[in-house]
Protein backbone atom coordinates (compact mmCIF):
# COMPACT_ATOMS: atom_id res chain seq x y z
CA UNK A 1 -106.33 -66.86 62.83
CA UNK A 2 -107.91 -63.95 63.93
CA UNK A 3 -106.90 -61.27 67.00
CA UNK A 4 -108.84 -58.47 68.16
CA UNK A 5 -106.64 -56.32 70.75
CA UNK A 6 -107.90 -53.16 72.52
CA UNK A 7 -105.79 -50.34 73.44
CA UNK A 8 -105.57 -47.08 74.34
CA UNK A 9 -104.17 -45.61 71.68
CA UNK A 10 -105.45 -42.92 68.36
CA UNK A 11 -104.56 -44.90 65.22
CA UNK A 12 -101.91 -42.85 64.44
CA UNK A 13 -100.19 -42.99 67.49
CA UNK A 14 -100.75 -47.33 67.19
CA UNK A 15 -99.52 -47.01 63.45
CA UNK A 16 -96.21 -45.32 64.85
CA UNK A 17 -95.52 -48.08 67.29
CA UNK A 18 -96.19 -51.22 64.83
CA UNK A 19 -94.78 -49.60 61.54
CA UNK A 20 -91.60 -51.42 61.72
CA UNK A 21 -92.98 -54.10 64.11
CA UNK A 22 -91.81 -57.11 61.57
CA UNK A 23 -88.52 -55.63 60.53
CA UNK A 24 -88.04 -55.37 63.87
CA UNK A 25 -88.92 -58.94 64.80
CA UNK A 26 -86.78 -60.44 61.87
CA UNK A 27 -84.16 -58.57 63.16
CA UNK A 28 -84.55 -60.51 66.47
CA UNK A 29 -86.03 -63.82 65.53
CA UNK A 30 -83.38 -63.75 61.98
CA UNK A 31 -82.93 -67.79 62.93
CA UNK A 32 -87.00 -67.91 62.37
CA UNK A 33 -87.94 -64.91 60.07
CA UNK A 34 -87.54 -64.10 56.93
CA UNK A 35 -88.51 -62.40 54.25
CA UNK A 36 -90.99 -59.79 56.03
CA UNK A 37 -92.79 -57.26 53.51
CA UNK A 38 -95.38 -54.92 54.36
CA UNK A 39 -97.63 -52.70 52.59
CA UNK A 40 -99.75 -50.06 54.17
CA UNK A 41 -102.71 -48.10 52.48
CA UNK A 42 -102.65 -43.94 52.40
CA UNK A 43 -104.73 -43.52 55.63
CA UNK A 44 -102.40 -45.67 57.33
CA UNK A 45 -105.30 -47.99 58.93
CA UNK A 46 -104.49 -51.34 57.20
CA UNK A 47 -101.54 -53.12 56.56
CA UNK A 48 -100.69 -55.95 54.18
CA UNK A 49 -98.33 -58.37 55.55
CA UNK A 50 -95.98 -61.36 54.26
CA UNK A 51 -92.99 -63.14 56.19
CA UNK A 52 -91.96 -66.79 56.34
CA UNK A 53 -91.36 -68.28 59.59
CA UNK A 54 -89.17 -70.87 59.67
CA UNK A 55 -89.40 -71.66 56.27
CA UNK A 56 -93.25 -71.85 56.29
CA UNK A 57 -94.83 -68.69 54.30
CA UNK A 58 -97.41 -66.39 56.07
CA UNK A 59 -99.37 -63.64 54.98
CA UNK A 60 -102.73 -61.30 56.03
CA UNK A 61 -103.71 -58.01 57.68
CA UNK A 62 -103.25 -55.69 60.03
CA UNK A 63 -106.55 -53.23 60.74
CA UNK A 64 -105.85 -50.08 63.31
CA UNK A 65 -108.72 -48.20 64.51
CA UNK A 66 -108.83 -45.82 67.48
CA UNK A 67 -108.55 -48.48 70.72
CA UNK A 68 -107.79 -51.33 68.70
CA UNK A 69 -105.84 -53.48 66.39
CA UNK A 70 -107.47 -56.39 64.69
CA UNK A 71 -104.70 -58.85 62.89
CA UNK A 72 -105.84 -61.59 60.56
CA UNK A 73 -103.58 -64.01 59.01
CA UNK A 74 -103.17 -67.59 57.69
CA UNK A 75 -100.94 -69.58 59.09
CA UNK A 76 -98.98 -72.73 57.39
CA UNK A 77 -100.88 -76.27 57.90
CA UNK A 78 -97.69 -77.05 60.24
CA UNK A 79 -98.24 -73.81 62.26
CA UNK A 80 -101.76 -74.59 63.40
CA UNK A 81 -101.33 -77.47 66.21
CA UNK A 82 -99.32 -73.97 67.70
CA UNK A 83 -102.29 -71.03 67.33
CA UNK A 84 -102.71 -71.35 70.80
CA UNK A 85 -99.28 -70.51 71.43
CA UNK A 86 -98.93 -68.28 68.51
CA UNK A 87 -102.10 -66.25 69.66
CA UNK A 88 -100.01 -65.72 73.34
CA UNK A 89 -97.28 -64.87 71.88
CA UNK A 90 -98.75 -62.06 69.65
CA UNK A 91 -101.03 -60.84 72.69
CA UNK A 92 -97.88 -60.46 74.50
CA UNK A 93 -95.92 -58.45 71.82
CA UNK A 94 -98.94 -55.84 71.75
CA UNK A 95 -98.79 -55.74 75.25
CA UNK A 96 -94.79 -54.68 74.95
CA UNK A 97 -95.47 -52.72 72.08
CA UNK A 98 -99.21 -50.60 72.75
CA UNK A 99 -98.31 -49.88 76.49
CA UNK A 100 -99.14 -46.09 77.36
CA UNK A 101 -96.14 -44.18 77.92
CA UNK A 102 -96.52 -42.46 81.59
């Protein structure tokens, strides 16, 4: 599965806001995740990524540019009849989480 997402933010500033997006999201799904571990290069502009979801391992990238974030990921055999709703779902989170604060 693969997600392009624009934005309006510098890569820094998006790197600040999804840092500790997946601690954060075990923290709130803990029934459903588990497990998450992330690894980010120097520059800050990739991320390395590993959770299981409901018992079902997952792992891939996160890429941050200036004005957009590009995740790509595999999801379990199981998980796939869902990537529809999956790919909402994530859209939605970066629209909580990239919003412009006015």
């Amino acid at each position: 599965m693969r997600i392009d997402y624009q934005h309006n933010l510098t890569q820094e500033e998006a790197y600040g806001k999804i840092n500790n997006l997946l601690t954060d999201l075990q923290k709130q799904y803990a029934d459903k995740i588990s497990n998450p571990q992330t690894s980010w290069n120097s520059e800050h502009t990739r991320m390395d990524y590993s959770m299981e979801i409901m018992g079902f391992k997952t792992k891939g990238q996160v890429t941050l540019n200036d004005s957009q974030v590009s995740l790509e990921g595999k999801l379990p055999f199981m998980a796939k009849m869902f990537s529809g709703k999956i790919e909402a779902m994530v859209k939605t989170q970066l629209d909580d989480l990239l919003a412009c604060d006015f």
